[in-house]
N, C-alpha and C. Protein backbone atom coordinates (compact mmCIF):
# COMPACT_ATOMS: atom_id res chain seq x y z
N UNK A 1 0.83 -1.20 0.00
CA UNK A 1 0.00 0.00 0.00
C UNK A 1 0.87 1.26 0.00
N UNK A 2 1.83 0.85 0.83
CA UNK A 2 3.30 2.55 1.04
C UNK A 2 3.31 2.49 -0.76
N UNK A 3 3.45 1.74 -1.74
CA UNK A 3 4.13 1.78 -3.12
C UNK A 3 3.20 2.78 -3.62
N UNK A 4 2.38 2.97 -3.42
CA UNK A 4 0.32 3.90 -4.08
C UNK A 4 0.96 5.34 -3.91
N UNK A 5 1.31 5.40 -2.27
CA UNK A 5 1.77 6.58 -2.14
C UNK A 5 2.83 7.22 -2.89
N UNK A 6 3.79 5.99 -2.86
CA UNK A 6 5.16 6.86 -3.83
C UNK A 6 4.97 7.00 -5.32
N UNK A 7 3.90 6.11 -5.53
CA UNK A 7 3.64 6.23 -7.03
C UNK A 7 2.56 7.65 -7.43
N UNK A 8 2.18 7.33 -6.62
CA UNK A 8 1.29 9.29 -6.67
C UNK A 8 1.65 9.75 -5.95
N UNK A 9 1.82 11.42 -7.04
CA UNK A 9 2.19 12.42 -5.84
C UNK A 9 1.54 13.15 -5.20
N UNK A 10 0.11 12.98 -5.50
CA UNK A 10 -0.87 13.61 -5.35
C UNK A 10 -1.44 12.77 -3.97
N UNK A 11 -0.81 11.43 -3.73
CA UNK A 11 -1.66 10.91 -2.79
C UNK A 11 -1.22 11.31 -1.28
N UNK A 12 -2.36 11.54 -0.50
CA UNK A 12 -1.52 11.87 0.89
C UNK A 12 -1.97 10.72 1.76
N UNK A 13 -2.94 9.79 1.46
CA UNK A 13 -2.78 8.50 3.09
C UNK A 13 -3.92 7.38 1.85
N UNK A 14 -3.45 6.39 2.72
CA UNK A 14 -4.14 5.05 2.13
C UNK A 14 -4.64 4.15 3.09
N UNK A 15 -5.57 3.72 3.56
CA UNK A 15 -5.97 3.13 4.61
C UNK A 15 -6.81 2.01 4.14
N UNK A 16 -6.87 0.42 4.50
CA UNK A 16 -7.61 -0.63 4.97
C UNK A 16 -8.26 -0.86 6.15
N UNK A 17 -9.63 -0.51 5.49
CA UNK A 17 -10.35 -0.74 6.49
C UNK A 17 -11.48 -1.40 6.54
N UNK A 18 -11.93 -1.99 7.78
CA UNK A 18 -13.07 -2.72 7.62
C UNK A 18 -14.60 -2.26 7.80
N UNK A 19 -15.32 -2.93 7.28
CA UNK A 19 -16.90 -1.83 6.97
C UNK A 19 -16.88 -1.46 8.64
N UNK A 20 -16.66 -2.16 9.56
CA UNK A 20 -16.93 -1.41 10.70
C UNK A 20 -16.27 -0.90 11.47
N UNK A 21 -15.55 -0.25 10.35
CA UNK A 21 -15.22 1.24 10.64
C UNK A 21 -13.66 0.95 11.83
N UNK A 22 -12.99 -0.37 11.41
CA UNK A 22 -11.71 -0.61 12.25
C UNK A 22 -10.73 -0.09 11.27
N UNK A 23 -9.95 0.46 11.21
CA UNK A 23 -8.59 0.22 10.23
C UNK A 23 -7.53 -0.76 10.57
N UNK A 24 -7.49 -1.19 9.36
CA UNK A 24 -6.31 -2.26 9.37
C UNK A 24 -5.01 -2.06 9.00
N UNK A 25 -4.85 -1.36 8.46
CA UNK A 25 -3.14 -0.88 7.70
C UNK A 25 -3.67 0.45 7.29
N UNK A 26 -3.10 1.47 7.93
CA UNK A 26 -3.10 2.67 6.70
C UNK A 26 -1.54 3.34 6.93
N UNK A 27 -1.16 3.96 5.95
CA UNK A 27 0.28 4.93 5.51
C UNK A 27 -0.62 6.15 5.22
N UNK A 28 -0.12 7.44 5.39
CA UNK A 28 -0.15 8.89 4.96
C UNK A 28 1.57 8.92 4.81
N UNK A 29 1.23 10.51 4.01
CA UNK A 29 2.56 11.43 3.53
C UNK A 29 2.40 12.51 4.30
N UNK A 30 3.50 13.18 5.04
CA UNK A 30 3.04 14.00 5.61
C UNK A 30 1.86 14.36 7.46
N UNK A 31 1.29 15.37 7.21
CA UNK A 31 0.31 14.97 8.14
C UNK A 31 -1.03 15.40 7.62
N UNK A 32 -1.77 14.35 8.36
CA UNK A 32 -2.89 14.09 7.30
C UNK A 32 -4.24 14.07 8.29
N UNK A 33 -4.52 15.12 8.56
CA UNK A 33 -5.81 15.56 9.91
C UNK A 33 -7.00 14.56 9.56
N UNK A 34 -7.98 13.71 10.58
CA UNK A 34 -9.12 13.31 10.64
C UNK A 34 -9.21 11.95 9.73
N UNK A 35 -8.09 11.12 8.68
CA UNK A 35 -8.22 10.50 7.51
C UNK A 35 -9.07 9.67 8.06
N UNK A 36 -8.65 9.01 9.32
CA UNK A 36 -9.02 7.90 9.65
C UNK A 36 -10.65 8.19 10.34
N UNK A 37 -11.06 9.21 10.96
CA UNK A 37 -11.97 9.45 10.98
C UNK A 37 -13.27 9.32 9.71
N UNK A 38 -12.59 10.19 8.91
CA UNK A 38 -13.80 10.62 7.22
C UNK A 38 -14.18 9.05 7.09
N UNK A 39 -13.20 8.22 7.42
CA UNK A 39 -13.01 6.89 6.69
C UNK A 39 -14.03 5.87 7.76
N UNK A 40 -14.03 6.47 8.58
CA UNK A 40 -15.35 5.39 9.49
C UNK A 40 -16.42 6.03 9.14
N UNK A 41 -16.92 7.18 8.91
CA UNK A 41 -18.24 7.55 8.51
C UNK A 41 -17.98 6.99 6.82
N UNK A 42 -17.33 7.26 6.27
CA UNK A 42 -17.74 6.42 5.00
C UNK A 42 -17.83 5.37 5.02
N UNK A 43 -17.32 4.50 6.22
CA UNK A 43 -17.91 3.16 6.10
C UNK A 43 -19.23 2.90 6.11
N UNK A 44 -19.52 3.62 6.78
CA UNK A 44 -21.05 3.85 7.15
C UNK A 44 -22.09 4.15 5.96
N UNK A 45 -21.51 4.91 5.36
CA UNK A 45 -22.46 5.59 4.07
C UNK A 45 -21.57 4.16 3.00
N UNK A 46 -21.37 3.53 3.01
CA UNK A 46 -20.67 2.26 2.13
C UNK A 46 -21.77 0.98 2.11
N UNK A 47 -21.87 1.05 3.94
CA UNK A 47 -23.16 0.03 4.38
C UNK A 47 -24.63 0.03 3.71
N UNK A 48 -25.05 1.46 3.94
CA UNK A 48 -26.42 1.62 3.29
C UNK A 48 -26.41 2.01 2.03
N UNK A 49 -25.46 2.13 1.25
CA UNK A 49 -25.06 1.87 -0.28
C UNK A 49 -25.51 0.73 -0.62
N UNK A 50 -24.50 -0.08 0.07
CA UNK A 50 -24.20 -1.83 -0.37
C UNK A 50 -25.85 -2.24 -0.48
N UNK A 51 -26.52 -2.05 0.87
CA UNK A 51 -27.71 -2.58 1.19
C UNK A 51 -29.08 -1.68 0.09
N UNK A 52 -28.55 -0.88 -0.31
CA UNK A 52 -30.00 -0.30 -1.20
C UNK A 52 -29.39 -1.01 -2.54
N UNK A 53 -28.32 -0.92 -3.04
CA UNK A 53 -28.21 -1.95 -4.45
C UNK A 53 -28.34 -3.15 -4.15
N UNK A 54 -28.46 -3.75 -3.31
CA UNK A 54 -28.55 -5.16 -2.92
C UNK A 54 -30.14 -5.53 -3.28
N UNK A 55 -30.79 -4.45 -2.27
CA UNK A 55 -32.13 -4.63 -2.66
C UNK A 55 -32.56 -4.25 -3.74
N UNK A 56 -32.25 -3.46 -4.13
CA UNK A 56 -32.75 -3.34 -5.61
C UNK A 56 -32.25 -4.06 -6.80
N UNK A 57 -31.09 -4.64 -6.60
CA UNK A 57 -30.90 -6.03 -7.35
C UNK A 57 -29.66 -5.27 -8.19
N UNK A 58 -29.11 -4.16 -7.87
CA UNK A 58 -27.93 -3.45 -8.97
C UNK A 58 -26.80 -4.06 -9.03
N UNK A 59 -26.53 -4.93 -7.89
CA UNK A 59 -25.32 -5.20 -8.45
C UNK A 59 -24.28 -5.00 -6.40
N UNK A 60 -23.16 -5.73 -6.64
CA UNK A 60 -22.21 -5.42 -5.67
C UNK A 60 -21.39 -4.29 -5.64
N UNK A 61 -21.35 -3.72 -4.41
CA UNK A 61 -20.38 -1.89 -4.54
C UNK A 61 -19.14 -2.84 -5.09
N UNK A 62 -18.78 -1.40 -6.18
CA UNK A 62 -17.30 -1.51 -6.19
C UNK A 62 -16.20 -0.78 -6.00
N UNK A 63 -16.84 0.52 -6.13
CA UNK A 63 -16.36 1.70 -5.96
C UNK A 63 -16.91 2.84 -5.69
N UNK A 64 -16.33 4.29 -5.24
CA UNK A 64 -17.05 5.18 -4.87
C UNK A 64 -15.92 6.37 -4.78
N UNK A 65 -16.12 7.34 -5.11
CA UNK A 65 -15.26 8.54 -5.64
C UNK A 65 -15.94 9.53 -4.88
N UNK A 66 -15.77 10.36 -3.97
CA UNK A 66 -15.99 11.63 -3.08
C UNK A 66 -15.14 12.97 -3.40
N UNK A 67 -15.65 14.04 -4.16
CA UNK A 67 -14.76 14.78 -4.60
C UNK A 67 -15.28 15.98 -4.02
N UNK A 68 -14.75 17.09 -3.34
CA UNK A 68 -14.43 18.27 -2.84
C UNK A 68 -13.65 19.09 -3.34
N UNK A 69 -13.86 20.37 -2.97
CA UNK A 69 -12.78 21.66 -3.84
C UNK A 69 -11.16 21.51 -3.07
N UNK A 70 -10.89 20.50 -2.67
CA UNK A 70 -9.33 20.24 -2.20
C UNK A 70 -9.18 19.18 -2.04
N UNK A 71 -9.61 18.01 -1.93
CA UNK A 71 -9.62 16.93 -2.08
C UNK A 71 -10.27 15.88 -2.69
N UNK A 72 -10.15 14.47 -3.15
CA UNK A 72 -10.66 14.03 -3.54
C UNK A 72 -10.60 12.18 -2.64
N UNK A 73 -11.52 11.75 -2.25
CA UNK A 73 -11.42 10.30 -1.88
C UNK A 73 -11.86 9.38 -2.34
N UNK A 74 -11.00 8.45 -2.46
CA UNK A 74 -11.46 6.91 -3.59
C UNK A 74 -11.44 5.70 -2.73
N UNK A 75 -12.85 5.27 -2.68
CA UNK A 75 -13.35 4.07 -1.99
C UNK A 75 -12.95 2.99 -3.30
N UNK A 76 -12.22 1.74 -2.74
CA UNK A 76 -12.41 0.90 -3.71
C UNK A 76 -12.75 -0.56 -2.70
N UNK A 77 -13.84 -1.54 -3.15
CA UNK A 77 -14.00 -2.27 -2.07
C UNK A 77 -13.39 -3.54 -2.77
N UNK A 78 -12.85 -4.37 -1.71
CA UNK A 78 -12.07 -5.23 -1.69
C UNK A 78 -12.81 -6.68 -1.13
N UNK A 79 -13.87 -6.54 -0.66
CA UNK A 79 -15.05 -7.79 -0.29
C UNK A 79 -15.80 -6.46 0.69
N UNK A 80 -17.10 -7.75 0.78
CA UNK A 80 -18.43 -7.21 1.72
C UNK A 80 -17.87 -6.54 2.91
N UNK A 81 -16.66 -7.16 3.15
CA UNK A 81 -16.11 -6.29 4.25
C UNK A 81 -14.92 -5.66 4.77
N UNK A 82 -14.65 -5.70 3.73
CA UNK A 82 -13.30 -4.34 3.59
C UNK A 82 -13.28 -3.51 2.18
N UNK A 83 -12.45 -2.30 2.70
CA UNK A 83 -11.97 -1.18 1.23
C UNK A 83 -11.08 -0.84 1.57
N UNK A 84 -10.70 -0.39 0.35
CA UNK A 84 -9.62 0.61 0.49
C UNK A 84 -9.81 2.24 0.18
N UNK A 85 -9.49 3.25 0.72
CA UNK A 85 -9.97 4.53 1.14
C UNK A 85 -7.96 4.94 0.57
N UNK A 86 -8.41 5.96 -0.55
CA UNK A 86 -7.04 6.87 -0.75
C UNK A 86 -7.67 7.94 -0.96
N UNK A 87 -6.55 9.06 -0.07
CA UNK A 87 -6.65 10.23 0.04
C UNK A 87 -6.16 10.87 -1.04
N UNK A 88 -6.55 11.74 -1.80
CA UNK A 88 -6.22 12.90 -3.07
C UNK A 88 -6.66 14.07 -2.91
N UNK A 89 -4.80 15.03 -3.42
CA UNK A 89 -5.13 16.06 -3.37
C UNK A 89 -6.26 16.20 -4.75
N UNK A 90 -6.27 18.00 -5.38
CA UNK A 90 -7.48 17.58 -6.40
C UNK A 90 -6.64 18.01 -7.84
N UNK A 91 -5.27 17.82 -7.67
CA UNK A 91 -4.75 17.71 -8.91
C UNK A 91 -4.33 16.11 -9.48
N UNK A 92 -4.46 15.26 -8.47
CA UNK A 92 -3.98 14.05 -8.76
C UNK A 92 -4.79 13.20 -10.12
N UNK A 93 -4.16 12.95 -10.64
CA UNK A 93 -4.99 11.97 -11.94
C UNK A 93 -5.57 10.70 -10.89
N UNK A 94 -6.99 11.10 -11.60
CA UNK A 94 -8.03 9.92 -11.04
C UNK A 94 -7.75 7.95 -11.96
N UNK A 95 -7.54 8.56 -13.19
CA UNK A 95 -7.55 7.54 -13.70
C UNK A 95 -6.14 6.54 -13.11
N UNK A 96 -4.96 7.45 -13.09
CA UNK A 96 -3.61 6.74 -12.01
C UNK A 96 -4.14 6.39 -11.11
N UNK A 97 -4.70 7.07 -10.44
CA UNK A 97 -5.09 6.70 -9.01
C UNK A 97 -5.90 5.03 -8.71
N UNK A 98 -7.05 5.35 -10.00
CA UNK A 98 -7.43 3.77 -9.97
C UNK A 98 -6.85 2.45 -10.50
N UNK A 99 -5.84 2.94 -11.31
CA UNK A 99 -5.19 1.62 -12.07
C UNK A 99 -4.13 1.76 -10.61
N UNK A 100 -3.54 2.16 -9.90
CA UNK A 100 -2.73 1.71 -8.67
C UNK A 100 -3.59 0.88 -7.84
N UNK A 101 -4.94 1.48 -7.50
CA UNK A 101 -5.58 0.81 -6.32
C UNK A 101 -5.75 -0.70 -6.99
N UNK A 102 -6.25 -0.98 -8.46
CA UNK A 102 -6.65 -2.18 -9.03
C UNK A 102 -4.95 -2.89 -8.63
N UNK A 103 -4.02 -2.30 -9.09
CA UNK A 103 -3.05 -3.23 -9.21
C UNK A 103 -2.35 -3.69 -7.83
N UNK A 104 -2.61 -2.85 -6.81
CA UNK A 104 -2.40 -3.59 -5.64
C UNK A 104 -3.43 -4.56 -4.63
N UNK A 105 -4.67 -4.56 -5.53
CA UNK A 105 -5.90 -5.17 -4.76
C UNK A 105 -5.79 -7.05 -4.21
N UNK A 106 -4.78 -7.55 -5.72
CA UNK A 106 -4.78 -8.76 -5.65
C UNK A 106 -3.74 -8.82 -4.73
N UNK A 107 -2.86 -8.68 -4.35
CA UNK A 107 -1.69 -8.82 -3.34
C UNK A 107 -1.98 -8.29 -1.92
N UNK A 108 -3.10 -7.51 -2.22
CA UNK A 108 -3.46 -7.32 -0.73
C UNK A 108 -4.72 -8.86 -0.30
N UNK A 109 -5.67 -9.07 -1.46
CA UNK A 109 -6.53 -10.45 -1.16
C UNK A 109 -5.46 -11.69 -1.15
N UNK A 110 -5.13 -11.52 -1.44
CA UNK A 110 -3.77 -12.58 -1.25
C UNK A 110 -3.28 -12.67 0.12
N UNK A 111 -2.93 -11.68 0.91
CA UNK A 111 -2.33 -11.77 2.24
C UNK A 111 -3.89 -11.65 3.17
N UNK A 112 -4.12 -11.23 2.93
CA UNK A 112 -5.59 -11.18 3.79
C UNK A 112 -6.21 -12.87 3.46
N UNK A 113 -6.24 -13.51 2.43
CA UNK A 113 -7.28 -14.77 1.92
C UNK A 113 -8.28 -14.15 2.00
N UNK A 114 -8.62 -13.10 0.85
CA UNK A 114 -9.87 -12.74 0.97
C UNK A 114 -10.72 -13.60 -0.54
C-alpha cells in the first residue's frame, strides 16, 4: 500500500479498512488531519449503499469517488467487508489513481485470503 503513495504524488494517506469502521493498515505522507476518521463515517455511508443496491438487485459496490474543492477520496472495495480509502489532493490523476488501487488489490486479497 506505502508503493500507491510513492507512485502518486498527489496521494496523501491510504488506509484498509473494515466496513466497521476498524482500520487495518493505513500509511499517509506528511500529516494528514481526521483520515481515519472521514473513513469510518464512509464506512457507514458504504453500508447503506451496499444494502439499497442489494435490494434493488444493482449489483455489488465496487467503488465510490468523493470529490471536494481540495480533495478528492477513492473508496475501492475489496469484499463485503473491507476497502480501500485513498486520500487525493485535487490535482492528482483519477484515472492513475485507480489503475494503482486495481493493481495492488490482488496482493493485498492474497495476504488477507480474501
Amino acid at each position: 500500500m506505502n508503493t500507491v503513495l510513492s507512485f502518486l504524488r498527489g496521494a496523501k494517506g491510504i488506509l484498509l479498512m473494515g466496513q466497521d469502521g476498524i482500520a487495518i493498515e493505513q500509511y499517509t505522507k506528511g500529516s494528514v488531519e481526521n483520515f481515519e476518521e472521514i473513513s469510518i463515517e464512509m464506512s457507514q455511508i458504504l453500508v447503506q449503499i451496499g444494502q439499497i443496491t442489494q435490494q434493488n438487485e444493482l449489483g455489488s459496490m465496487k467503488e465510490m469517488i468523493f470529490y471536494t474543492n481540495k480533495n478528492t477520496i477513492m473508496i475501492h472495495v475489496m469484499n463485503h467487508d473491507i476497502f480501500l480509502a485513498l486520500l487525493l489532493d485535487d490535482q492528482e490523476n483519477l484515472g492513475k489513481s485507480r489503475f494503482a488501487l486495481q493493481k495492488i488489490t490482488p496482493d493485498i486479497k492474497m495476504k488477507l485470503k480474501l
